[in-house]
Protein backbone atom coordinates (compact mmCIF):
# COMPACT_ATOMS: atom_id res chain seq x y z
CA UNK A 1 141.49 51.30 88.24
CA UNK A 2 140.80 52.18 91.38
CA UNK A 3 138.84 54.87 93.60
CA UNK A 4 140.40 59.05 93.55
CA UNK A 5 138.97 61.02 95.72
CA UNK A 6 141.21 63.57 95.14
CA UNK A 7 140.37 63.21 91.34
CA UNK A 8 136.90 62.92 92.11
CA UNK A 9 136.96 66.05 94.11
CA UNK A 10 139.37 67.88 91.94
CA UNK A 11 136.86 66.97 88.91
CA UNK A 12 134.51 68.72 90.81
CA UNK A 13 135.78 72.03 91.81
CA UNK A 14 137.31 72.21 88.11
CA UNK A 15 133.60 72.37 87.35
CA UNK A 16 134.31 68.99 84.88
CA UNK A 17 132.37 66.37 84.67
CA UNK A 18 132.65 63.56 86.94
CA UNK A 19 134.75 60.57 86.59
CA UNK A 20 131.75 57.98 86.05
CA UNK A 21 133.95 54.74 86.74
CA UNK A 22 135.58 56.16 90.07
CA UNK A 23 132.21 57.08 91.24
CA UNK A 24 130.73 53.32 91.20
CA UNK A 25 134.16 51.95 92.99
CA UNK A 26 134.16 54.11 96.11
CA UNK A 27 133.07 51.96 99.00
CA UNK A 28 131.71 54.98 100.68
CA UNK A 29 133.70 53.67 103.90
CA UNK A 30 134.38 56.98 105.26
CA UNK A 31 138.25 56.57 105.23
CA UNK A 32 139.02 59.47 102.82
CA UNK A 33 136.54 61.81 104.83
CA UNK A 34 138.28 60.67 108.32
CA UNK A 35 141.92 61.60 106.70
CA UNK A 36 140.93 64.64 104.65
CA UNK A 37 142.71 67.89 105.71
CA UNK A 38 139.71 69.91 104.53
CA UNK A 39 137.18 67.74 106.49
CA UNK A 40 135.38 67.67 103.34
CA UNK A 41 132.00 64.96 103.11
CA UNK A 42 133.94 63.01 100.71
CA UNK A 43 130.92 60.04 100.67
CA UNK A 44 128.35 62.43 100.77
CA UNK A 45 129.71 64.53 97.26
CA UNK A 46 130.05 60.80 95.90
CA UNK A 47 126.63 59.88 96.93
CA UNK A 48 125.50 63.27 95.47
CA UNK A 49 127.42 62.76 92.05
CA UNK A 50 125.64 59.37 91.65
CA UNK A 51 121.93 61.03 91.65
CA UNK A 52 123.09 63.01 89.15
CA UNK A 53 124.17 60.18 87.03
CA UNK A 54 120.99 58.60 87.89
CA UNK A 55 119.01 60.94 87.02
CA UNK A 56 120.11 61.66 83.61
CA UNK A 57 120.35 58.31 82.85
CA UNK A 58 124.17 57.87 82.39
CA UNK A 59 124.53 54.84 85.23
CA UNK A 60 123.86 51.93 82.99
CA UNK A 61 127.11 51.27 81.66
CA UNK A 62 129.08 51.93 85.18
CA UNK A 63 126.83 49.74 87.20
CA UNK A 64 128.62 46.94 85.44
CA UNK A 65 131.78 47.58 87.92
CA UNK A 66 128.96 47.38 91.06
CA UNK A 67 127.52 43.87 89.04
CA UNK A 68 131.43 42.68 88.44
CA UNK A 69 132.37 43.33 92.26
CA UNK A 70 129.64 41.65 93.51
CA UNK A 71 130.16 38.38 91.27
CA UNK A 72 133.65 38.39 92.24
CA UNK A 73 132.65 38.55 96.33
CA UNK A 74 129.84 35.53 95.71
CA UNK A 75 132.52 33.64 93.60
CA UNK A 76 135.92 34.39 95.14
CA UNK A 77 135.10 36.51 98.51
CA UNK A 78 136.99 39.28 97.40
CA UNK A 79 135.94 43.00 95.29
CA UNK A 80 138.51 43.03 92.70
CA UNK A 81 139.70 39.74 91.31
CA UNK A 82 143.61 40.34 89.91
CA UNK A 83 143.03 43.04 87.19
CA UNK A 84 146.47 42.62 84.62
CA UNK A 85 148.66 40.45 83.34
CA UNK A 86 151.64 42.04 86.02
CA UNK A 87 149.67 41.39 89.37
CA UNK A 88 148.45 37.53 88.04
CA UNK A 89 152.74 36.90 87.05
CA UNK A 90 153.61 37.75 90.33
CA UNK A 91 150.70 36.37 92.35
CA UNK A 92 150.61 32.81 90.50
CA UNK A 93 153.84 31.65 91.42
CA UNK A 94 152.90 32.94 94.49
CA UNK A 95 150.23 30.90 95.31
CA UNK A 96 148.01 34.88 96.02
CA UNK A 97 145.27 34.26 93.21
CA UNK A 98 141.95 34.27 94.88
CA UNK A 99 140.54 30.99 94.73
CA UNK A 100 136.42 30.30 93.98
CA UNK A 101 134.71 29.98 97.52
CA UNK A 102 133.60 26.35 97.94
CA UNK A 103 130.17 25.61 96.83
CA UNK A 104 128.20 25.81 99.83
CA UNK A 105 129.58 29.51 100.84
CA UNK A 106 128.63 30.26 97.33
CA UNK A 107 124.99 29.01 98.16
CA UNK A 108 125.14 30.74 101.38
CA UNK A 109 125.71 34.21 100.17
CA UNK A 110 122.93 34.35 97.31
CA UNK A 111 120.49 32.81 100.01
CA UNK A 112 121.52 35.94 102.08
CA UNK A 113 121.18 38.57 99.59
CA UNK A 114 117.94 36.47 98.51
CA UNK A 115 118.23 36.30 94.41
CA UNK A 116 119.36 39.93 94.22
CA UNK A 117 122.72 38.89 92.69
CA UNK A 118 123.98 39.42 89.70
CA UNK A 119 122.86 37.43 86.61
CA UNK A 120 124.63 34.71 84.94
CA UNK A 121 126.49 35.76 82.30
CA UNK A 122 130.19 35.16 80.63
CA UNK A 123 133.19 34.87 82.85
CA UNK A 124 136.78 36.54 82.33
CA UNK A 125 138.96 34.88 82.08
């Protein structure tokens, strides 16, 4: 899965509700707001969408995707780890599966973000 604006957005004007999952995986990076025809505030409708969720209390389960992105940056040093079976045949061979940070970068990174990680819990395999 990955992040639709143009779903997002299209969700949106449809007056339908909002793609919970897509929400939580935009980086708000401003790229789809710098490219957009209709120099629409992309980020900002995103950033809007997720009060909402907030608020009514629907963010538990999609925070997960914010929790699994994070462990894969403190364990591998990269967002999305290879998501299907396709992607891990071709990269393996390959040699283009992320590999675990050493140790001490590990270390590193939680001292940064000071314990605010995610918390242990079963990995995927």
């Amino acid at each position: 899965m990955s992040f639709s604006p143009r779903r997002v957005m299209l969700n949106v004007a449809m007056g339908r509700e909002a793609l919970h999952d897509h929400l939580w995986l935009c980086l708000l990076c401003h790229t789809c707001e710098a490219v957009c025809p209709n120099a629409v505030h992309i980020p900002e409708v995103v950033e809007a969408l997720r009060r909402m969720l907030v608020s009514r209390g629907l963010e538990r389960g999609d925070l997960e995707v914010y929790l699994e992105a994070l462990d894969n940056i403190l364990s591998r040093g990269v967002m999305m780890a290879p998501v299907n079976d396709k992607v891990r045949d071709f990269n393996e061979p390959r040699g283009l599966n992320p590999r675990l940070l050493p140790e001490y970068v590990r270390a590193e990174l939680r001292k940064i973000i000071g314990g605010r990680g995610p918390k242990p819990r079963g990995k995927k395999a």
